[in-house]
Protein backbone atom coordinates (compact mmCIF):
# COMPACT_ATOMS: atom_id res chain seq x y z
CA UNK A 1 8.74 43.10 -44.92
CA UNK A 2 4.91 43.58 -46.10
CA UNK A 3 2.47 43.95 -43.50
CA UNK A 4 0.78 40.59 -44.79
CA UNK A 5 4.23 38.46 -43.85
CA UNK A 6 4.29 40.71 -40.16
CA UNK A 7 0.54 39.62 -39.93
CA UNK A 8 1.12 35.69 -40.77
CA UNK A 9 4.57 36.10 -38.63
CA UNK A 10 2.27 37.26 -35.41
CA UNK A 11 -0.02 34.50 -35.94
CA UNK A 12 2.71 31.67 -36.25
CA UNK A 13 4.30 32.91 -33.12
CA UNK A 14 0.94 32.94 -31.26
CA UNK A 15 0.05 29.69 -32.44
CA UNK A 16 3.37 27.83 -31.15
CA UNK A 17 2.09 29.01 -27.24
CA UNK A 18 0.90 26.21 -24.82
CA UNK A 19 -1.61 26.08 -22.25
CA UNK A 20 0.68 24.23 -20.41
CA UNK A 21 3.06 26.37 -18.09
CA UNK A 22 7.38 25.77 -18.79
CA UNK A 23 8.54 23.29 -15.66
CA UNK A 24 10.20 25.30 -13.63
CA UNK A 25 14.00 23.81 -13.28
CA UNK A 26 15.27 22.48 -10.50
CA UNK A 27 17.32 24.85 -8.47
CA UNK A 28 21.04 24.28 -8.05
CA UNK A 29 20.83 25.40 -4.56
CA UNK A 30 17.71 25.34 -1.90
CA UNK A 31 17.69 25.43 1.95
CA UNK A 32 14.17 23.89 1.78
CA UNK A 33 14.88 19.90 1.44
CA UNK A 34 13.97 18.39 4.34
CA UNK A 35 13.83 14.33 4.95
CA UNK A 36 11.06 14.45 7.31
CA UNK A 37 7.01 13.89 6.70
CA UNK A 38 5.31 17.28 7.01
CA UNK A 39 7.45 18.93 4.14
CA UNK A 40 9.86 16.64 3.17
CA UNK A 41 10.55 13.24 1.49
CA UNK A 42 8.61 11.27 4.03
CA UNK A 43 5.80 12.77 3.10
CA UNK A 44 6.60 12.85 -0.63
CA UNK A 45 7.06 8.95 -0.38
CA UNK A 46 3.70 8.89 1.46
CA UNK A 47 1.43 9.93 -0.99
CA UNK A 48 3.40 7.90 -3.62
CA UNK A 49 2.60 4.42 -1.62
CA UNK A 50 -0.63 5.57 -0.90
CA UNK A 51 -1.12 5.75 -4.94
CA UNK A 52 0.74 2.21 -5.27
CA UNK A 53 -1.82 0.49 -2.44
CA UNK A 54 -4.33 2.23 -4.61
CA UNK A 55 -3.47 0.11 -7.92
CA UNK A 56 -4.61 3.35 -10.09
CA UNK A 57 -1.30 3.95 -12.06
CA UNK A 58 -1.20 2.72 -15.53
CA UNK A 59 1.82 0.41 -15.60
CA UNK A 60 4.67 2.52 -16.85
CA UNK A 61 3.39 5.01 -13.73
CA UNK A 62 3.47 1.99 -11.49
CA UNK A 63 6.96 1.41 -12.56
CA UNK A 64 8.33 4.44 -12.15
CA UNK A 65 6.68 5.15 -8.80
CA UNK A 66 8.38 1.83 -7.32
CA UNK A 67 11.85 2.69 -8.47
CA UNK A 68 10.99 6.56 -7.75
CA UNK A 69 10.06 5.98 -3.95
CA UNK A 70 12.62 3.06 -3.40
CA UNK A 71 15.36 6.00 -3.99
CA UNK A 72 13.13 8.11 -2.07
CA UNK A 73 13.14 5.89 1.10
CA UNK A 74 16.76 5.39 0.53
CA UNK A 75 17.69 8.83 0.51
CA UNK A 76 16.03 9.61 3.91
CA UNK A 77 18.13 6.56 5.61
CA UNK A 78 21.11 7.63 4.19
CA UNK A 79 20.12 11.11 5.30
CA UNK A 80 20.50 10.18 8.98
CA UNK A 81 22.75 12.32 11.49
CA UNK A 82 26.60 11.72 12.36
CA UNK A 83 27.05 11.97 16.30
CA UNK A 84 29.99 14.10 17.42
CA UNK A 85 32.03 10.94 17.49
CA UNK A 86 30.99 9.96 13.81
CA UNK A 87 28.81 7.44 14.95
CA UNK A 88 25.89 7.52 12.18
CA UNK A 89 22.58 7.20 14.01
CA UNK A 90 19.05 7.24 13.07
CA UNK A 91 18.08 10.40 14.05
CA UNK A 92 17.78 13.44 11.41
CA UNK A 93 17.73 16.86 11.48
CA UNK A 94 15.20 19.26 10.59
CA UNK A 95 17.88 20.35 7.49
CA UNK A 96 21.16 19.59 6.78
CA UNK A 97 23.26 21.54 9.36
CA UNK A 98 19.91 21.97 11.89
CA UNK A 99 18.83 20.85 15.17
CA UNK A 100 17.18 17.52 15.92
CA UNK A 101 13.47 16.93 16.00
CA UNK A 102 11.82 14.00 17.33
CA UNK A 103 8.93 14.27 16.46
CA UNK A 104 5.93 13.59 13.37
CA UNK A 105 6.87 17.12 11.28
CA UNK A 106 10.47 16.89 10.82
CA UNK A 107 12.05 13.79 12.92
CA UNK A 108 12.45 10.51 13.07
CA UNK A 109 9.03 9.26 14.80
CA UNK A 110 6.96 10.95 11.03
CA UNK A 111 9.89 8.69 9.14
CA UNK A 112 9.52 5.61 11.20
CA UNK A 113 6.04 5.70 9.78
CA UNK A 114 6.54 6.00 6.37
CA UNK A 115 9.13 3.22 6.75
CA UNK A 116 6.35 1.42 8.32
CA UNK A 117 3.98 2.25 5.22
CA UNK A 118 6.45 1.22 2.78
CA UNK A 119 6.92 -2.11 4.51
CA UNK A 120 3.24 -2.73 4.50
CA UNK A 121 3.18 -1.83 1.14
CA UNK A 122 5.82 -3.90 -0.44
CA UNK A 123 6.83 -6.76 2.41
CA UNK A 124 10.64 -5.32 2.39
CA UNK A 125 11.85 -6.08 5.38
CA UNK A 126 14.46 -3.69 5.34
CA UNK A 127 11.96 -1.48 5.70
CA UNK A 128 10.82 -2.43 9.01
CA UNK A 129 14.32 -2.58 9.96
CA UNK A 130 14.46 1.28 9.68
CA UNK A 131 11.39 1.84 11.17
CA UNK A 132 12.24 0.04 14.50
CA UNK A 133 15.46 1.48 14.82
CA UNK A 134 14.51 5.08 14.16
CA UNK A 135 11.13 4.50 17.38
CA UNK A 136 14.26 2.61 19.54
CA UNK A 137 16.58 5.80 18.74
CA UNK A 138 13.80 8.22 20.03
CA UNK A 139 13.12 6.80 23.04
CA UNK A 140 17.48 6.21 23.49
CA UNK A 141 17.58 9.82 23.22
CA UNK A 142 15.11 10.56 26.12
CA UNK A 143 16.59 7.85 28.53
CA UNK A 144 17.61 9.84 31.37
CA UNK A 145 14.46 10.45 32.00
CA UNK A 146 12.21 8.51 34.60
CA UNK A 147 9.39 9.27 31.98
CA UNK A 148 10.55 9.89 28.34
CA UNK A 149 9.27 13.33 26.75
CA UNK A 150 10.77 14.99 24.30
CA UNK A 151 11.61 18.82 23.98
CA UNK A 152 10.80 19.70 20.34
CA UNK A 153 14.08 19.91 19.46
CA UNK A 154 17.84 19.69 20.36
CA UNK A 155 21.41 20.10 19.46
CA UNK A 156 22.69 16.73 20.99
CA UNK A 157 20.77 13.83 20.17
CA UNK A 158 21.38 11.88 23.12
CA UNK A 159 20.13 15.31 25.14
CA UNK A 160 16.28 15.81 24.84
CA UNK A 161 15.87 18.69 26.90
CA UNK A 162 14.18 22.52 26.88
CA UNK A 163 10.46 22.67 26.08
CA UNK A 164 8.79 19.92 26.41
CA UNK A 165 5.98 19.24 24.40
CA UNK A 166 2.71 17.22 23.97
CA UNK A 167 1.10 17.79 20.85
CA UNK A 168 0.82 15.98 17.64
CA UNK A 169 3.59 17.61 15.16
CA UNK A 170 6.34 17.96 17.65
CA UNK A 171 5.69 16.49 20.51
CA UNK A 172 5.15 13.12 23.30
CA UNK A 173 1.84 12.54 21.16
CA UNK A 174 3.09 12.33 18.18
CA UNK A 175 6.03 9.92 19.09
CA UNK A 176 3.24 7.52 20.90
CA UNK A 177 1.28 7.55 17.79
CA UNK A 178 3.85 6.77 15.60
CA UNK A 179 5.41 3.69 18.17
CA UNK A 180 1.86 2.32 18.53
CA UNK A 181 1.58 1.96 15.02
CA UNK A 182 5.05 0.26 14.85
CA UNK A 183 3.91 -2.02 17.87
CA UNK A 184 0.64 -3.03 15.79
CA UNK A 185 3.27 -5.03 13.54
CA UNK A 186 6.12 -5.80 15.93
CA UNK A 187 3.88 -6.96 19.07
CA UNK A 188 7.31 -4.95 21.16
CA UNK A 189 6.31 -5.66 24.32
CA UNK A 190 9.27 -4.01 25.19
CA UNK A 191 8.18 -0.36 23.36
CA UNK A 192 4.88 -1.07 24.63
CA UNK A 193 5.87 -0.10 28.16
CA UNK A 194 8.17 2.95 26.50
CA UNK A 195 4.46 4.29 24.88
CA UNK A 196 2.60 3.81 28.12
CA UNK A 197 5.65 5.43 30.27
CA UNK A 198 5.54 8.45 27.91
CA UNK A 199 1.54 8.42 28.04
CA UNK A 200 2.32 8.56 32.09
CA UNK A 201 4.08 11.96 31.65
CA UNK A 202 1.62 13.33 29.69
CA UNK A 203 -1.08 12.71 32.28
CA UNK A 204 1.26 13.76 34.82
CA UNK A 205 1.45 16.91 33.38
CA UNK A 206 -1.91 17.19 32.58
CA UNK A 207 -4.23 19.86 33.61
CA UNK A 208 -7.58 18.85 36.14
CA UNK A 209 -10.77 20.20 34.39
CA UNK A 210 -14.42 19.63 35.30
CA UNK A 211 -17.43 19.35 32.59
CA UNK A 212 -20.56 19.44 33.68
CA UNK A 213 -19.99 17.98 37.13
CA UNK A 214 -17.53 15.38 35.98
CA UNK A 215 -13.69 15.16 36.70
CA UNK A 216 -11.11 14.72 34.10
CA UNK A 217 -7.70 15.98 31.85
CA UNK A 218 -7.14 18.21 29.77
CA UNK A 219 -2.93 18.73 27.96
CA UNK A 220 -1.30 21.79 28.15
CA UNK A 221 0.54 22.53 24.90
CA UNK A 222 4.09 22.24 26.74
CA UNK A 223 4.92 21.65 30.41
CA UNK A 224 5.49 24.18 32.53
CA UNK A 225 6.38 24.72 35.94
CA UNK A 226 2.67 26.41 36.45
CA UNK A 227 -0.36 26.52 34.96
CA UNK A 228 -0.07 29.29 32.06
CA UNK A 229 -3.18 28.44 31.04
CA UNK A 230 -1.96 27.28 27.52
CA UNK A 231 -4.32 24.35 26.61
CA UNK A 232 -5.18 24.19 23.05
CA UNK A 233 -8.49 22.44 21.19
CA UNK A 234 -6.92 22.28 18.18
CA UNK A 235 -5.36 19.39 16.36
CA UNK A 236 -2.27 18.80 15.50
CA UNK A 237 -1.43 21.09 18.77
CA UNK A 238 -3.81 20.52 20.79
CA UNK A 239 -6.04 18.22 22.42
CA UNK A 240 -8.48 16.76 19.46
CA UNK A 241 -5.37 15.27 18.20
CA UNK A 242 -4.77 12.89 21.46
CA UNK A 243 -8.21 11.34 20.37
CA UNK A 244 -6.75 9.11 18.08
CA UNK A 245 -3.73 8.07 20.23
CA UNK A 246 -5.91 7.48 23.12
CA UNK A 247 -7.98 5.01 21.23
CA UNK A 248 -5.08 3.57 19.67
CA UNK A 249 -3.62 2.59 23.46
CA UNK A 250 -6.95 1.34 24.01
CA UNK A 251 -6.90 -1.25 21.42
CA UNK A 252 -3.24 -2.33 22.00
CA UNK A 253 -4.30 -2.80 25.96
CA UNK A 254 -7.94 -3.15 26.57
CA UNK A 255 -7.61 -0.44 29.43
CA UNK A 256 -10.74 1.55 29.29
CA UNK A 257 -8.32 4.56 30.95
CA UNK A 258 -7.22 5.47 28.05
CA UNK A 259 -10.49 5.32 26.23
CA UNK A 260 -12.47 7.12 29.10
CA UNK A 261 -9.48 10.09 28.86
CA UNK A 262 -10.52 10.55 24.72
CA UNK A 263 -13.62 10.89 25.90
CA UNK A 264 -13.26 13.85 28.62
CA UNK A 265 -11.46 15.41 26.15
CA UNK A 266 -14.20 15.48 23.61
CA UNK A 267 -16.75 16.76 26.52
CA UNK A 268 -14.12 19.71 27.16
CA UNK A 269 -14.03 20.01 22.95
CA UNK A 270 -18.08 20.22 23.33
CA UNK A 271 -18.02 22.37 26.01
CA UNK A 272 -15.51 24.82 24.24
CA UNK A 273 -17.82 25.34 21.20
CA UNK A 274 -18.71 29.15 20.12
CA UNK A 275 -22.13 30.04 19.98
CA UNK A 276 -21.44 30.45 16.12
CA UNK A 277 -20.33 26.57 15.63
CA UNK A 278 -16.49 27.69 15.93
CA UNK A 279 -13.71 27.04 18.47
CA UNK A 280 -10.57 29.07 19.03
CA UNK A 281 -7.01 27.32 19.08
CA UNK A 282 -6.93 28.68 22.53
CA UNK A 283 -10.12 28.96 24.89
CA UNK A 284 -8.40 30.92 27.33
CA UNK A 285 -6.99 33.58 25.40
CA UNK A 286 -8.22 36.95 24.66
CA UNK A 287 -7.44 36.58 21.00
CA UNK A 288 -9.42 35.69 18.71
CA UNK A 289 -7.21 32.37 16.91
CA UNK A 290 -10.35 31.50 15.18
CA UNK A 291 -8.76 29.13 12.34
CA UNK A 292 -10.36 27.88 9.12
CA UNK A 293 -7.25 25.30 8.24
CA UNK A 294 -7.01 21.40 9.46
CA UNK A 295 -3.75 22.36 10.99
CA UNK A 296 -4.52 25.20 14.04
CA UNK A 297 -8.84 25.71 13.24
CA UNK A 298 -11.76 24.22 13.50
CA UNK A 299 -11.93 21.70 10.97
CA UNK A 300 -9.48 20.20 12.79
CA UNK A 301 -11.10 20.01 16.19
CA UNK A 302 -14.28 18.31 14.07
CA UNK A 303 -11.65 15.68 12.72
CA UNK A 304 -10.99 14.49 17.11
CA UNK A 305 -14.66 14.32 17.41
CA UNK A 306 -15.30 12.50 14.66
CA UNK A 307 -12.84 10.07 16.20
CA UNK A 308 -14.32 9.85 19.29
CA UNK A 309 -15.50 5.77 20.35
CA UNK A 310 -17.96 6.98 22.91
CA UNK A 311 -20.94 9.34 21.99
CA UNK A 312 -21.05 11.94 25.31
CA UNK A 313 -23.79 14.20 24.93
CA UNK A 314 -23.86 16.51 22.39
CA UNK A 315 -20.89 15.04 20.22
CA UNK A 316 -23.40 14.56 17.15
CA UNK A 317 -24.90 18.33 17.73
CA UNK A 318 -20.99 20.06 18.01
CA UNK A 319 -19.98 18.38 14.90
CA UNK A 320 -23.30 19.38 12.84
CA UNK A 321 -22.77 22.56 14.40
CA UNK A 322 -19.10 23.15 13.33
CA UNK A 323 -19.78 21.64 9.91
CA UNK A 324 -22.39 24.59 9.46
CA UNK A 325 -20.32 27.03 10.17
CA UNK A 326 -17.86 25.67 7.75
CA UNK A 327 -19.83 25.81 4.81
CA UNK A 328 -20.92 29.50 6.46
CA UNK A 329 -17.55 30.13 5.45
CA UNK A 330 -18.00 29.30 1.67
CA UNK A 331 -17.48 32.04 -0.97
CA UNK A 332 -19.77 30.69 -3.82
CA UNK A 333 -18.84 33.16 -5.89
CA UNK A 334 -15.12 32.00 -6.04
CA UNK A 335 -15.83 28.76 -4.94
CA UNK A 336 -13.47 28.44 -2.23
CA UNK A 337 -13.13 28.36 1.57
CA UNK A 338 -10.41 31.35 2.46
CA UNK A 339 -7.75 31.18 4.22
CA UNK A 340 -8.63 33.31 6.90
CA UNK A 341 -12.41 34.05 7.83
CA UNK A 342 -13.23 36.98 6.64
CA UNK A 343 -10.80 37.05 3.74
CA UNK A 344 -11.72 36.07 -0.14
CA UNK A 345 -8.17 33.98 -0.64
CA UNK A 346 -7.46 30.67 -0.75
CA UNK A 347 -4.82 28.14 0.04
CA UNK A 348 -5.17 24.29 -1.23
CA UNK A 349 -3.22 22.34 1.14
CA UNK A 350 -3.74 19.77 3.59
CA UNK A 351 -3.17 21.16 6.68
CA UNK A 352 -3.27 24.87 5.48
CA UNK A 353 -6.17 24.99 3.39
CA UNK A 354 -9.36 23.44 1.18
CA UNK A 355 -7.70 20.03 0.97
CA UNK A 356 -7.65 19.49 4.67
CA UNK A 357 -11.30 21.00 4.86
CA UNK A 358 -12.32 19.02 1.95
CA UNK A 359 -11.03 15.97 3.93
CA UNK A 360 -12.68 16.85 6.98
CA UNK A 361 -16.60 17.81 5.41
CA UNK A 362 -16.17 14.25 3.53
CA UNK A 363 -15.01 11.92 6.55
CA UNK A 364 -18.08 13.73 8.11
CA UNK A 365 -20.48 12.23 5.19
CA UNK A 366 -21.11 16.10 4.22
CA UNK A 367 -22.09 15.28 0.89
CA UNK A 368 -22.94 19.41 0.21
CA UNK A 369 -22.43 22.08 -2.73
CA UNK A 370 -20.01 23.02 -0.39
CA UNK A 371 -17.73 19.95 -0.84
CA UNK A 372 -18.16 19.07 -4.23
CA UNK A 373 -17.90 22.99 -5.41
CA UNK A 374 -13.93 22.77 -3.09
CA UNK A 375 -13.32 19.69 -5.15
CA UNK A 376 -13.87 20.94 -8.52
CA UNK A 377 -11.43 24.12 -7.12
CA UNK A 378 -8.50 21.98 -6.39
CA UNK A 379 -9.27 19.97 -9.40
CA UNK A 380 -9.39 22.80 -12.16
CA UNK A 381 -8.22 25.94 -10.06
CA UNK A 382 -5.36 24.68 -7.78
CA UNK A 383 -3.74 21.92 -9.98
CA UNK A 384 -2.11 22.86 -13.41
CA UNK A 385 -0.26 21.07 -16.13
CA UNK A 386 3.38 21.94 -17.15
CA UNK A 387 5.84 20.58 -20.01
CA UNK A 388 9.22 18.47 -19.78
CA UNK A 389 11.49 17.53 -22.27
CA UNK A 390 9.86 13.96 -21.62
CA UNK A 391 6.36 14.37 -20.21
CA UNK A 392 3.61 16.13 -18.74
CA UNK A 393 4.45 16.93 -15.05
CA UNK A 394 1.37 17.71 -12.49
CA UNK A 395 1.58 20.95 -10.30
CA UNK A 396 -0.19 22.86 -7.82
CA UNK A 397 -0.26 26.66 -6.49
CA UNK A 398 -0.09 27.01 -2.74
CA UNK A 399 -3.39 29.13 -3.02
CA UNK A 400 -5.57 31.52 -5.26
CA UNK A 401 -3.28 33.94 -5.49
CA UNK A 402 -1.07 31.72 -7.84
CA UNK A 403 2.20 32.57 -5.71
CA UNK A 404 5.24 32.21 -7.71
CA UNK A 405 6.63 28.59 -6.75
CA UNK A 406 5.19 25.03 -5.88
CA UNK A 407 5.68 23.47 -3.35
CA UNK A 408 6.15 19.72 -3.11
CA UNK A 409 5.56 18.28 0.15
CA UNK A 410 2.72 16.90 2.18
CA UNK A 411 0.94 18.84 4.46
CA UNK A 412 1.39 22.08 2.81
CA UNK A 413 1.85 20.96 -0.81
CA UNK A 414 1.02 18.88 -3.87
CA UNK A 415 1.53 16.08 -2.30
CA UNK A 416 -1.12 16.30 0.23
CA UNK A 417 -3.83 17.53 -2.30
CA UNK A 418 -3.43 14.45 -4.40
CA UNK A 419 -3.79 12.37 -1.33
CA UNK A 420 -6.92 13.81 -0.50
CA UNK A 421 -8.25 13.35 -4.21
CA UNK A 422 -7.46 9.64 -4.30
CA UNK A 423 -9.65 9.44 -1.25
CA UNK A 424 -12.27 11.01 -2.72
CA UNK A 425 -12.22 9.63 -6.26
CA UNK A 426 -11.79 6.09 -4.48
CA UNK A 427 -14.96 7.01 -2.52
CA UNK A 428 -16.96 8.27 -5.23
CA UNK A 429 -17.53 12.01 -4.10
CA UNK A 430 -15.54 12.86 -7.46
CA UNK A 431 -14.73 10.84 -10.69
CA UNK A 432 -10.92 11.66 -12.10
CA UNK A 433 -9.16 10.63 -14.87
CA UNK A 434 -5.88 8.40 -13.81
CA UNK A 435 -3.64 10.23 -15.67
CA UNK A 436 -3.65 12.86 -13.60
CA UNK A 437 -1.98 10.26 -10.72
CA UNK A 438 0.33 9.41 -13.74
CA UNK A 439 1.13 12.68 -14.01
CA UNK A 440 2.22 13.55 -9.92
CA UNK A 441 4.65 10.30 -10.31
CA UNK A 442 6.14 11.87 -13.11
CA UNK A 443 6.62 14.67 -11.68
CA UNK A 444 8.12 13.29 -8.54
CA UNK A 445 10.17 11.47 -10.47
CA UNK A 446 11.35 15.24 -12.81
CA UNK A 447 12.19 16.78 -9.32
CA UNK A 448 13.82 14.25 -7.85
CA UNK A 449 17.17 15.28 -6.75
CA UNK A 450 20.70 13.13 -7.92
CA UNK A 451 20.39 12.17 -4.11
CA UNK A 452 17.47 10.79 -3.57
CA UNK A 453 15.58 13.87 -1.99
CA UNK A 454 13.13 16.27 -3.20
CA UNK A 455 13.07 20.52 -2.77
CA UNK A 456 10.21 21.54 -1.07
CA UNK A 457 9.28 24.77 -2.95
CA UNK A 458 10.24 24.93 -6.64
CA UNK A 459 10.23 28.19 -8.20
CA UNK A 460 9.11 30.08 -10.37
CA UNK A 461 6.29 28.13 -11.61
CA UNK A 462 3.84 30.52 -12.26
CA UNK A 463 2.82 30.93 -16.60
CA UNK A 464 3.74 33.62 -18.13
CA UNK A 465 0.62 36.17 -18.95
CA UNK A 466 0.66 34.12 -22.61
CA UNK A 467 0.40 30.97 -21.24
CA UNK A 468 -2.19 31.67 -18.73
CA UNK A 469 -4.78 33.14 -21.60
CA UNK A 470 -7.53 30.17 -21.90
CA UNK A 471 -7.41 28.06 -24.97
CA UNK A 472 -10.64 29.14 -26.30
CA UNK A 473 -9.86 32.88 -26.14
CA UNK A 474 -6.39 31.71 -27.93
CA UNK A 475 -8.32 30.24 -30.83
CA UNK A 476 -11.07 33.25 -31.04
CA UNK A 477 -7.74 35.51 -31.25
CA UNK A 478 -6.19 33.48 -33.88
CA UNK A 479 -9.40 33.43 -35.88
CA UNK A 480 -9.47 37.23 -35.82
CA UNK A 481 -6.05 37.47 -36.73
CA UNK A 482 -7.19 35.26 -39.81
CA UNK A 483 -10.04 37.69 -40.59
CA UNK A 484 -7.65 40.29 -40.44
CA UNK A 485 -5.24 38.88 -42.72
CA UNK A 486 -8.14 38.01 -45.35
CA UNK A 487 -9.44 41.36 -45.43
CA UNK A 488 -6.10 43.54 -45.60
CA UNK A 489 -5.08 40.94 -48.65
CA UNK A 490 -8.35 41.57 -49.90
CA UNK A 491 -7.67 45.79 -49.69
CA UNK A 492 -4.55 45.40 -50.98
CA UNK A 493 -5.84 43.55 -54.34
CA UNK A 494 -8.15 45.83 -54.72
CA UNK A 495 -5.80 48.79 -54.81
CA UNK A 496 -3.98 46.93 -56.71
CA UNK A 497 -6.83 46.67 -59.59
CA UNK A 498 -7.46 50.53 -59.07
């Protein structure tokens, strides 16, 4: 072969690359599919009806997100759990084979709500259906107790007991939050009293605490027989996270109780502020659990205050103060928050990473460089483009160091960062083209499985070294490979002549 046919041979096989990376397939076998909302279909489903309420799909998009979610939503209920008597229930476990949890991150009280979105959303009554029989089955499952709580999981689902615990994720709080929200449609006086008995435990449990001369409660993480001392200010484990609930009971009942409790807790919150801006997860420890994600760290504990209904004194100063040392945090250079202070990584997720502090710095009105520099990371760093047979399917990497999978879900995932840019596009802090929505439905709709359910992590999905070369740098290459060509025909003419 003549070096000029190896030389146009190169640059046909260059020129057939794609920016795009290859969709990774879906694997034949994955432990990772879980129904519930933190990493599962729930919370797949979620961000899908948040995009429907949103009305920003073009119409083939809106079509296949309907059918898309309604098999979604179906999969989960058929996904419930078969007593030992093959009675099917609606309770689920964490994964097929696993122990129960209750509670929002892998159990039934985080599906109830979806159900409860998707009814909202489309006026399926079905829907509701699900939703009030998964809260009824939680609170069955704690019945012989006085008070229901909830250990954060179990082997026998009419047998809630071992740790019991309080928080958001897996615990009493988030089962309240997630019945209160039911009750806000139902007007169930009868789960009413269930909420307010399991709100009874909580405070029974609670610790006594003092801020600046005044009485009040603070939660422990988990009950214990004596105080360990375990009292967290984060959260979705801790105590900025019964903010929220507390002023949700308050607007069911009118009982200032509940409303004067949120605000003790933010006082304590206050009071537990660094001298830097930041708060540990856990005040009383010697470590130092500094976090920088929505899930354990501080940008959580700003997301309680922000809740707060009452202003006690120096609410407005903490949150200024924690928003500073946020953007403290800030690597301009890289344009990302890390992971871990200190660190120069990323993640993008919700509840793990600059999602979640994106979320947080714009419910705050913290219109900075900061936010909108985090924005255009997740928009151009974190999300990536990849081929189908059919279409053009919307990823993400977990963080900046471009693992090798994707994951899916919604607090740690994909589908959390496209929640949080809706928001943002739909508030104005950044303008995006809809086809990137498009996109995430189709690739919901790729990756979903023949049942109904999605994989959390796909893998590989990371581009080959090829794919990842910039387009730009692809066409200056292929322009030098067509100098190269012109002048070694050129050469070879001439020696021809001579």
């Amino acid at each position: 072969m003549s070096h000029l046919k190896i030389i146009i041979l190169i640059i046909l096989i260059s020129s057939t690359l794609h920016v795009q990376a290859q969709a990774p397939e879906l694997p034949e076998r994955d432990n990772h599919i879980y129904p519930g909302l933190y990493w599962g279909a729930a919370g797949m489903s979620k961000a899908m009806i948040q995009l429907l309420a949103a009305g920003v799909l073009s119409t083939q998009a809106e079509a296949e997100a309907n059918l898309t979610l309604q098999r979604g939503l179906d999969a989960i209920w058929h996904a419930r759990m078969e007593s030992y008597d093959g009675e099917i229930i609606p309770s689920w476990r964490k994964v097929d084979g696993g122990s129960i949890y209750p509670g929002l991150k892998y159990g039934a009280s985080g599906i109830a709500s979806v159900f409860l979105d998707a009814y909202q959303l489309t006026l399926n009554a079905t829907y509701l259906s699900w939703a009030n029989a998964s809260i009824y089955e939680v609170y069955n499952q704690a019945q012989h107790f006085e008070l229901p709580h909830w250990s954060y999981d179990y082997l026998f689902y009419r047998d809630a007991q071992g740790v019991y615990i309080t928080d958001l994720s897996y615990g009493s709080l988030g089962i309240v939050q997630s019945t209160l929200q039911l009750i806000n449609t139902t007007h169930d006086q009868f789960l009413l009293q269930k909420a307010l008995d399991a709100m009874t435990w909580l405070y029974n449990i609670s610790y006594p605490r003092e801020v600046n001369g005044e009485p009040g409660r603070i939660l422990p993480w988990y009950a214990a027989t004596k105080e360990l001392n375990i009292t967290y200010t984060s959260y979705t484990q801790g105590n900025a996270g019964a903010i929220p609930v507390l002023n949700a009971l308050y607007d069911i009942t009118g009982n200032s109780t509940w409303i004067n409790w949120a605000d003790f807790i933010g006082q304590w919150l206050i009071s537990k502020q660094r001298d830097d801006g930041s708060w540990k997860k856990s005040p009383g420890s010697e470590l130092e659990d500094v976090g920088l994600n929505f899930e354990e760290g501080v940008p959580g504990v700003i997301y309680g205050l922000l809740q707060l209904r009452t202003t006690p004194q120096g609410k407005q100063e903490a949150i200024d103060q924690g928003i500073a040392w946020l953007r403290d945090q800030f690597i301009s250079g890289k344009n990302i928050f890390p992971a871990v202070e200190g660190t120069t990584n990323a993640q993008y997720s919700l509840y793990r990473g600059m999602a979640g502090i994106s979320r947080v710095l714009r419910l705050a009105d913290s219109n900075t460089t900061e936010l909108a520099a985090s924005y255009n990371t997740l928009l151009n760093s974190a999300l990536y483009q990849s081929s189908s047979d059919t279409s053009t399917l919307l990823l993400a990497y977990p963080g900046s160091d471009h693992e090798d999978y994707v994951d899916l879900s919604y607090t740690h995932g994909l589908s959390g960062i496209i929640s949080e840019l809706l928001a943002a596009s739909q508030q104005g802090y950044i303008s995006i083209n809809s086809q990137l929505f498009d996109q995430y439905i189709h690739t919901m709709k790729y990756y979903q499985r023949p049942n109904g359910l999605w994989n959390r992590q796909i893998t590989p999905a990371k581009p080959n070294f090829f794919e990842r070369i910039p387009l730009q740098l692809k066409i200056i290459s292929g322009l030098s490979l067509m100098a190269i060509i012109v002048f070694v025909y050129r050469q070879r003419q001439q020696s021809q002549i001579i």
